[in-house]
C-alpha atoms as a PDB file:
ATOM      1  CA  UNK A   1      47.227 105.259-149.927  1.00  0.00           C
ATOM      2  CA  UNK A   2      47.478 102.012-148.073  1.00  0.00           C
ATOM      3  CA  UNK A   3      50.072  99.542-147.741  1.00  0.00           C
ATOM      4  CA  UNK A   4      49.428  97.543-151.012  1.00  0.00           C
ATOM      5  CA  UNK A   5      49.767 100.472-153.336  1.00  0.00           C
ATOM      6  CA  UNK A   6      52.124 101.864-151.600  1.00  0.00           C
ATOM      7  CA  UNK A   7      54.649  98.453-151.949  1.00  0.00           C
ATOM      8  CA  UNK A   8      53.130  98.754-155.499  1.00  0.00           C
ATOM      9  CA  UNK A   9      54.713 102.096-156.245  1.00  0.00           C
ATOM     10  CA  UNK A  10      57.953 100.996-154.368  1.00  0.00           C
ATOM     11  CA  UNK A  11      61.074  99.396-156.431  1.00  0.00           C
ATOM     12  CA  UNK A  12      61.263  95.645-156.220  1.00  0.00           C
ATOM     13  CA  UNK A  13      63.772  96.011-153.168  1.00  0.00           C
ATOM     14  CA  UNK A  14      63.673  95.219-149.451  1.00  0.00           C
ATOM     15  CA  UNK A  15      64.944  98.846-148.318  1.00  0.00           C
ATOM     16  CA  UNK A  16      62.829 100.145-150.698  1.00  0.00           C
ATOM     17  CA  UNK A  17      59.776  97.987-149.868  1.00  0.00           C
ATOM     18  CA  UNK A  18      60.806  98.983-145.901  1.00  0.00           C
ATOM     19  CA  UNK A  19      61.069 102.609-146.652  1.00  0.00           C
ATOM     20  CA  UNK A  20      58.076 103.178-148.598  1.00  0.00           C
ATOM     21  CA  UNK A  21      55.593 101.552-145.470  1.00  0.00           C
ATOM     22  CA  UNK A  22      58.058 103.249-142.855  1.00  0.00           C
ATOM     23  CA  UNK A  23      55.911 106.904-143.233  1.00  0.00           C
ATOM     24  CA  UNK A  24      52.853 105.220-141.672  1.00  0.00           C
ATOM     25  CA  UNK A  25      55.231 104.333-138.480  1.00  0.00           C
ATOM     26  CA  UNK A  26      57.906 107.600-138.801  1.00  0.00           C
ATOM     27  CA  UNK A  27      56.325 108.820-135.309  1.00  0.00           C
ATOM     28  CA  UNK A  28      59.487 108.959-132.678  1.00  0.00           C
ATOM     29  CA  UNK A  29      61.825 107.407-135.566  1.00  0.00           C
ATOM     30  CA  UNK A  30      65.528 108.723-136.083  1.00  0.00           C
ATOM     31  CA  UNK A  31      65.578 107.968-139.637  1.00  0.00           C
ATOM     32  CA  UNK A  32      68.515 108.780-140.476  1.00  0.00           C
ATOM     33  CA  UNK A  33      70.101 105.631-138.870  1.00  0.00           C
ATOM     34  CA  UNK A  34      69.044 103.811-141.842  1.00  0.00           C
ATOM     35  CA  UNK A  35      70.377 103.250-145.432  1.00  0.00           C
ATOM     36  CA  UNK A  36      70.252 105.508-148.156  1.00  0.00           C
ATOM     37  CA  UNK A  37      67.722 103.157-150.333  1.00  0.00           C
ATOM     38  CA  UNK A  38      64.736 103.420-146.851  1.00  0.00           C
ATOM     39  CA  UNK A  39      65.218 106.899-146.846  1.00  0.00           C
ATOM     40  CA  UNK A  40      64.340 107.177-150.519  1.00  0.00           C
ATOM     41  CA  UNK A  41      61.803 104.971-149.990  1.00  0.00           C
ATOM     42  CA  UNK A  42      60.320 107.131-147.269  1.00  0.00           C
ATOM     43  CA  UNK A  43      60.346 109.908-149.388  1.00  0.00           C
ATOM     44  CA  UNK A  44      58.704 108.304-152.307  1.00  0.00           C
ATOM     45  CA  UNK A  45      55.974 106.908-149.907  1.00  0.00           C
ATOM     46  CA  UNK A  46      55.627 110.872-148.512  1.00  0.00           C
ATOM     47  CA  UNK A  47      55.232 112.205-152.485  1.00  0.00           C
ATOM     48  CA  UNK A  48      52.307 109.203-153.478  1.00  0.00           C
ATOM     49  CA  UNK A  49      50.537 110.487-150.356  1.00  0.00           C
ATOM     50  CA  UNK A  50      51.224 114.311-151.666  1.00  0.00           C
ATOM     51  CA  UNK A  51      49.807 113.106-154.877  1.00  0.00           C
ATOM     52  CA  UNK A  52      47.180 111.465-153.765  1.00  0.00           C
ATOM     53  CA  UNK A  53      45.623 113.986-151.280  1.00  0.00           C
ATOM     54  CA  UNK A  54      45.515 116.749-154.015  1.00  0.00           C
ATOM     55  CA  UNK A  55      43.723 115.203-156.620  1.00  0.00           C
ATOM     56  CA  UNK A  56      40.583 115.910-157.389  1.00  0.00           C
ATOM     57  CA  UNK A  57      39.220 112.475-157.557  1.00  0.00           C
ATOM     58  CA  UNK A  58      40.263 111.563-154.421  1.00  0.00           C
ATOM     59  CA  UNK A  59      38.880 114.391-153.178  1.00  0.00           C
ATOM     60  CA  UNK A  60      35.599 113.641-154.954  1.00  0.00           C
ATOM     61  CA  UNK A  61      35.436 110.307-153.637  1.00  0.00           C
ATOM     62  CA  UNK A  62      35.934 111.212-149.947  1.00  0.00           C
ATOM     63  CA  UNK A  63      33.356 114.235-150.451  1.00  0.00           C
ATOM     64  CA  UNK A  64      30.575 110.798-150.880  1.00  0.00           C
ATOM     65  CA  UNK A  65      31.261 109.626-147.026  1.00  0.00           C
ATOM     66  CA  UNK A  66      29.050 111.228-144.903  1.00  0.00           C
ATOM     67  CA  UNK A  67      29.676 113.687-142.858  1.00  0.00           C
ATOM     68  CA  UNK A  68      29.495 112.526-139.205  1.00  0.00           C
ATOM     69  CA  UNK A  69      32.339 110.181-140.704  1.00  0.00           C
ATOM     70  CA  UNK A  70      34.406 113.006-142.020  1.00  0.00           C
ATOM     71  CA  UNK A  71      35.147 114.172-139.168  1.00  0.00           C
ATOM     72  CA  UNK A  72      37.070 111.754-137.936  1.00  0.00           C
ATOM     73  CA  UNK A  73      39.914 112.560-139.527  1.00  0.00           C
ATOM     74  CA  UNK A  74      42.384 111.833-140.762  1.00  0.00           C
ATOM     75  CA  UNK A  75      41.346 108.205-139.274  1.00  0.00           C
ATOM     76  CA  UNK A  76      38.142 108.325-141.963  1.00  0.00           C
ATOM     77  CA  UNK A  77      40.291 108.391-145.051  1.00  0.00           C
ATOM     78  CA  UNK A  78      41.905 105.401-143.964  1.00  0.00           C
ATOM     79  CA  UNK A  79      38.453 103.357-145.225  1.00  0.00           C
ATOM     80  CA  UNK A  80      39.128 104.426-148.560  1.00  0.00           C
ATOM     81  CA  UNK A  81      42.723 103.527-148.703  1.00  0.00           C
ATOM     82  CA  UNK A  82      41.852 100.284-147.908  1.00  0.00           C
ATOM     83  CA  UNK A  83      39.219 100.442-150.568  1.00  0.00           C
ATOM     84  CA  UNK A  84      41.227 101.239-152.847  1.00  0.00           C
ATOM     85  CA  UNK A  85      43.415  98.910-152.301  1.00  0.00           C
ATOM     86  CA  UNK A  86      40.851  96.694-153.106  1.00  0.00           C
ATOM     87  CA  UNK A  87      40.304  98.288-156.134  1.00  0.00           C
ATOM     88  CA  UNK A  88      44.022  97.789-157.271  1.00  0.00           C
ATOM     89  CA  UNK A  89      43.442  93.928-156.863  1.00  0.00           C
ATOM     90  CA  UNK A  90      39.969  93.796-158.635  1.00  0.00           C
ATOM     91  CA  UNK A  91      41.656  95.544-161.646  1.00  0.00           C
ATOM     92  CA  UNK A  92      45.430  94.515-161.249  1.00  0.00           C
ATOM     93  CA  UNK A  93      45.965  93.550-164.575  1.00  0.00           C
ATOM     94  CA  UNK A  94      45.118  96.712-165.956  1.00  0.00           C
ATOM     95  CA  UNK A  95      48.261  97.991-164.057  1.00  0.00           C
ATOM     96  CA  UNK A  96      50.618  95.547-164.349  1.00  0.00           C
ATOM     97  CA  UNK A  97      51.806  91.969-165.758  1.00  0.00           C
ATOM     98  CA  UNK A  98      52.862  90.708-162.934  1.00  0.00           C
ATOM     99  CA  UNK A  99      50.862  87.976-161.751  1.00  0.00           C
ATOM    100  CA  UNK A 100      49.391  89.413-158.049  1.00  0.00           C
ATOM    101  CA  UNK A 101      49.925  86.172-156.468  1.00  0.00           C
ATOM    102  CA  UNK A 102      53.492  86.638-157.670  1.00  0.00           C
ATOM    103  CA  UNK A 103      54.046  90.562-156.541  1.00  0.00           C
ATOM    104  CA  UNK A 104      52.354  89.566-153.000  1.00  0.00           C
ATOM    105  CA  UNK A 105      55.165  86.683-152.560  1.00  0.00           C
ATOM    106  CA  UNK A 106      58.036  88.873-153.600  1.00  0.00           C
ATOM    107  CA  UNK A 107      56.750  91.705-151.433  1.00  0.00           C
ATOM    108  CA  UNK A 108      56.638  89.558-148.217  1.00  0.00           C
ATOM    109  CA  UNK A 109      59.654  88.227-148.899  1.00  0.00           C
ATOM    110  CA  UNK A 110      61.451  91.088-149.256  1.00  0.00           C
ATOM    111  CA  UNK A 111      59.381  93.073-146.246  1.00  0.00           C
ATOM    112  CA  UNK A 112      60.696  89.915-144.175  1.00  0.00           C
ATOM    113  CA  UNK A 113      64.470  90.642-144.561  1.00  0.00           C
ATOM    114  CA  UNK A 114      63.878  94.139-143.124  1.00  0.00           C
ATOM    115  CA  UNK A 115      61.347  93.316-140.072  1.00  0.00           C
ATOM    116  CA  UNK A 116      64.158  92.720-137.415  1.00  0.00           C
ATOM    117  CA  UNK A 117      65.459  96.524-138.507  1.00  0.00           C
ATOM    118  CA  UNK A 118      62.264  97.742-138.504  1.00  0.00           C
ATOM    119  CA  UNK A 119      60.610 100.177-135.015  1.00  0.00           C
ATOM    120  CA  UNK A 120      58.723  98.200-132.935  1.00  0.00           C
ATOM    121  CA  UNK A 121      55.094  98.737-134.038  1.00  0.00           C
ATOM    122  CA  UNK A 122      56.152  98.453-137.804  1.00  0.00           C
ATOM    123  CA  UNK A 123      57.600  94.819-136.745  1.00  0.00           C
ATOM    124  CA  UNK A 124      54.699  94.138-135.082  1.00  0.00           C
ATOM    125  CA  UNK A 125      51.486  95.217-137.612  1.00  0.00           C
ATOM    126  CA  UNK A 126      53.687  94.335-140.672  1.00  0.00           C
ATOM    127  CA  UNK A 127      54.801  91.090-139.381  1.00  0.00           C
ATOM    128  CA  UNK A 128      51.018  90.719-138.819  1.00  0.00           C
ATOM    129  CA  UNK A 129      50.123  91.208-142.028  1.00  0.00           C
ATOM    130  CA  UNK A 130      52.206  89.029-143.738  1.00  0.00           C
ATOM    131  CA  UNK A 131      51.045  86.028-141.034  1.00  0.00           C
ATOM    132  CA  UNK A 132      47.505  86.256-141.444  1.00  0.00           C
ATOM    133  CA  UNK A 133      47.828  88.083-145.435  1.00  0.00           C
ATOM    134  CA  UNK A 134      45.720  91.221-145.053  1.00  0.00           C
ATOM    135  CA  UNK A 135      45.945  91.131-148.855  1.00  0.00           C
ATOM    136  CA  UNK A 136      43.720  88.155-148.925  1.00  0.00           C
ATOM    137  CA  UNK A 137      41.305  90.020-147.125  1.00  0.00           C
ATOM    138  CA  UNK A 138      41.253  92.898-149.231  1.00  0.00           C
ATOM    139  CA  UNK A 139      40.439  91.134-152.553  1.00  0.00           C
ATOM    140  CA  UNK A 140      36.804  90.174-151.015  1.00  0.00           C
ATOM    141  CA  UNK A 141      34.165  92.796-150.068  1.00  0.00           C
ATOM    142  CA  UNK A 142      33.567  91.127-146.979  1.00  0.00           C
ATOM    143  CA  UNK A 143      37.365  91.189-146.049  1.00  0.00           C
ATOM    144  CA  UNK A 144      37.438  95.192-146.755  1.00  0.00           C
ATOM    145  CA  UNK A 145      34.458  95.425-144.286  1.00  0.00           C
ATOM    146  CA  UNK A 146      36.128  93.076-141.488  1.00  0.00           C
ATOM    147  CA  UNK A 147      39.360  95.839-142.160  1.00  0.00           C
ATOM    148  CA  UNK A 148      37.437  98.444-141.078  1.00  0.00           C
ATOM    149  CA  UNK A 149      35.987  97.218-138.060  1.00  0.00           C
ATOM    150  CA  UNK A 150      39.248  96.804-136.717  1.00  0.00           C
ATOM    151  CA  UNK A 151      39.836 100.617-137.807  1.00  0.00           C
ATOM    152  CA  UNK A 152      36.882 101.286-135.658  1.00  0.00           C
ATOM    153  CA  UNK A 153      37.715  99.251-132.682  1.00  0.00           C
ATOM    154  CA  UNK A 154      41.123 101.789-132.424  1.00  0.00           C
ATOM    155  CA  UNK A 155      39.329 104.732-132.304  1.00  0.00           C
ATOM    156  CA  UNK A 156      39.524 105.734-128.363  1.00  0.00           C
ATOM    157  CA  UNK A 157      35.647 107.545-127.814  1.00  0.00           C
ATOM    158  CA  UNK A 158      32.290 106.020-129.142  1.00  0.00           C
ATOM    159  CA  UNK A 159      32.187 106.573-132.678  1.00  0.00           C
ATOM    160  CA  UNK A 160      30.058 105.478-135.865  1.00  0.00           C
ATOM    161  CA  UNK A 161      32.929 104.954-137.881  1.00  0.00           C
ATOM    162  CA  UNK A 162      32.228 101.594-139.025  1.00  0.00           C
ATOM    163  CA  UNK A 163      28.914 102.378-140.916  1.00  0.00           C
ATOM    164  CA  UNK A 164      31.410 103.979-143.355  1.00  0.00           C
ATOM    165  CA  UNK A 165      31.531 100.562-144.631  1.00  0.00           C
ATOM    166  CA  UNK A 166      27.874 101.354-145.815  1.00  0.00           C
ATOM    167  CA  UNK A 167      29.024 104.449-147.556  1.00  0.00           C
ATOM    168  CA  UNK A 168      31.344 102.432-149.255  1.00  0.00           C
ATOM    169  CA  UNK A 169      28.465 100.065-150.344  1.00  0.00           C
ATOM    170  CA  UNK A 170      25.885 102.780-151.474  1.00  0.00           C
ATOM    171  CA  UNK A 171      29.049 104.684-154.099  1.00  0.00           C
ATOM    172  CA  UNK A 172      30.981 101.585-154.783  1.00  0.00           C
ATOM    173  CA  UNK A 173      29.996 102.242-158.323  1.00  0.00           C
ATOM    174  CA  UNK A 174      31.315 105.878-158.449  1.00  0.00           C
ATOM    175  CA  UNK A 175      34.328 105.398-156.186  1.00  0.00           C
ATOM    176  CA  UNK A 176      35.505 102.921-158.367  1.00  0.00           C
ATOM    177  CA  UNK A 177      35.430 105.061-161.486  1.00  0.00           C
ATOM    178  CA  UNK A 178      37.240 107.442-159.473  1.00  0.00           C
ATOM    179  CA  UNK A 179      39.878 105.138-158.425  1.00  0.00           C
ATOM    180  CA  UNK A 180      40.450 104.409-162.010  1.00  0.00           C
ATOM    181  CA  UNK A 181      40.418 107.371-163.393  1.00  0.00           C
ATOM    182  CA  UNK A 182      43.177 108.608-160.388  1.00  0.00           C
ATOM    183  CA  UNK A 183      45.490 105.965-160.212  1.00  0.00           C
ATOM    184  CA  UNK A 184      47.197 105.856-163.634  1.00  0.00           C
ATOM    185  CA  UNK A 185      47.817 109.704-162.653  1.00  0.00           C
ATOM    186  CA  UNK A 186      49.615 108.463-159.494  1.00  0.00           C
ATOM    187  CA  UNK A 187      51.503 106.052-161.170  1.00  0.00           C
ATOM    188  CA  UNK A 188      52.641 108.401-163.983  1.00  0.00           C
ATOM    189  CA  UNK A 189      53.439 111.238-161.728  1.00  0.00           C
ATOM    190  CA  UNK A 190      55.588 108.614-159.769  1.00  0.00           C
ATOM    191  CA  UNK A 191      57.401 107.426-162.119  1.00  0.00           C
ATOM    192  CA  UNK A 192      58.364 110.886-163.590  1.00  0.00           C
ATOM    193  CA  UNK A 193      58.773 112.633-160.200  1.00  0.00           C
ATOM    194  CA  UNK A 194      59.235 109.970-157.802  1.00  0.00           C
ATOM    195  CA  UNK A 195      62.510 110.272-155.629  1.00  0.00           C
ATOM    196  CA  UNK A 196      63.165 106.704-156.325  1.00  0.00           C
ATOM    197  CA  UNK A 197      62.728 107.102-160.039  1.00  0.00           C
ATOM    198  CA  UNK A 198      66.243 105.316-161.348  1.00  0.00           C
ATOM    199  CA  UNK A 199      66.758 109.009-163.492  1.00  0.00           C
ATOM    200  CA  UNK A 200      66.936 110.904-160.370  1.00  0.00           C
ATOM    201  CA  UNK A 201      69.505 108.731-158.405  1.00  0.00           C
END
């Protein structure tokens, strides 16, 4: 998943917000030097992407990229996190009662106590997205697109990577069932299994 679902899953905390967007940066990272509540954090973010890569609509919906984008992993999955992070916004309310505008304000805020703790590239693309609100993006089509290309542009050898945005575009329709049909799963197996879940601490 990608970072908005994964602060969605988190507990309204800054550790826990810092923990569960620390797996995407663990590379190199003695984790142990931090508290408790990241390192529960990190383990919740590690069980949503367990989840997540086992089920079978996820599977599904990455089976409808084509195939000269497959390969790329596991840098083409990354287009349908963002997707579906997309997704999450387009049908928030069916999720939650938070207002969005609300949970994105908290989140930042609560991201921003932790940046100056946070490894160096995790300051640096998470300080990023809270300055220029990748969030924003991802509520337009247009903004998953633009997310993309930047995916693309990281890639180090010539690639066709960003015509996966045209994938995207031609099973929008189907992907989207499959989102919804997957993440009230994710949620419920993350709130009874989840190693932040409050029964378990």
């Amino acid at each position: 998943m990608n970072y908005l679902a994964h602060l969605f899953l988190a507990r309204p905390t800054a550790d826990s917000h810092f923990g569960n967007l620390l797996g995407d940066f663990r590379r190199g990272v003695d984790v142990n030097a931090f508290s408790s509540g990241v390192q529960l954090g990190l383990k919740n973010h590690y069980e949503v992407d367990k989840f997540t890569d086992s089920h079978r609509n996820v599977l599904d919906a990455k089976s409808l990229f084509h195939k000269s984008r497959r390969r790329f992993a596991p840098v083409a999955p990354v287009a349908l996190d963002i997707y579906f992070d997309h997704l999450l916004i387009k049908h928030w309310t069916k999720f939650t009662t938070q207002r969005f505008d609300d949970f994105r304000e908290e989140s930042f805020q609560l991201l921003e106590q932790r940046l100056p703790y946070m490894p160096r590239n995790m300051q640096h693309s998470i300080g990023h997205m809270i300055t220029h609100d990748w969030f924003e993006d991802y509520a337009k089509e247009e903004g998953i697109a633009k997310a993309i290309s930047v995916v693309a542009k990281r890639i180090r050898f010539a690639n066709t990577f960003h015509y996966v945005v045209d994938d995207i575009s031609e099973n929008k329709e189907q992907i989207e069932a499959m989102f919804l049909a997957f993440f009230p799963d994710l949620i419920t197996h993350i709130k009874k299994n989840g190693p932040e879940n409050t029964d378990k601490i």
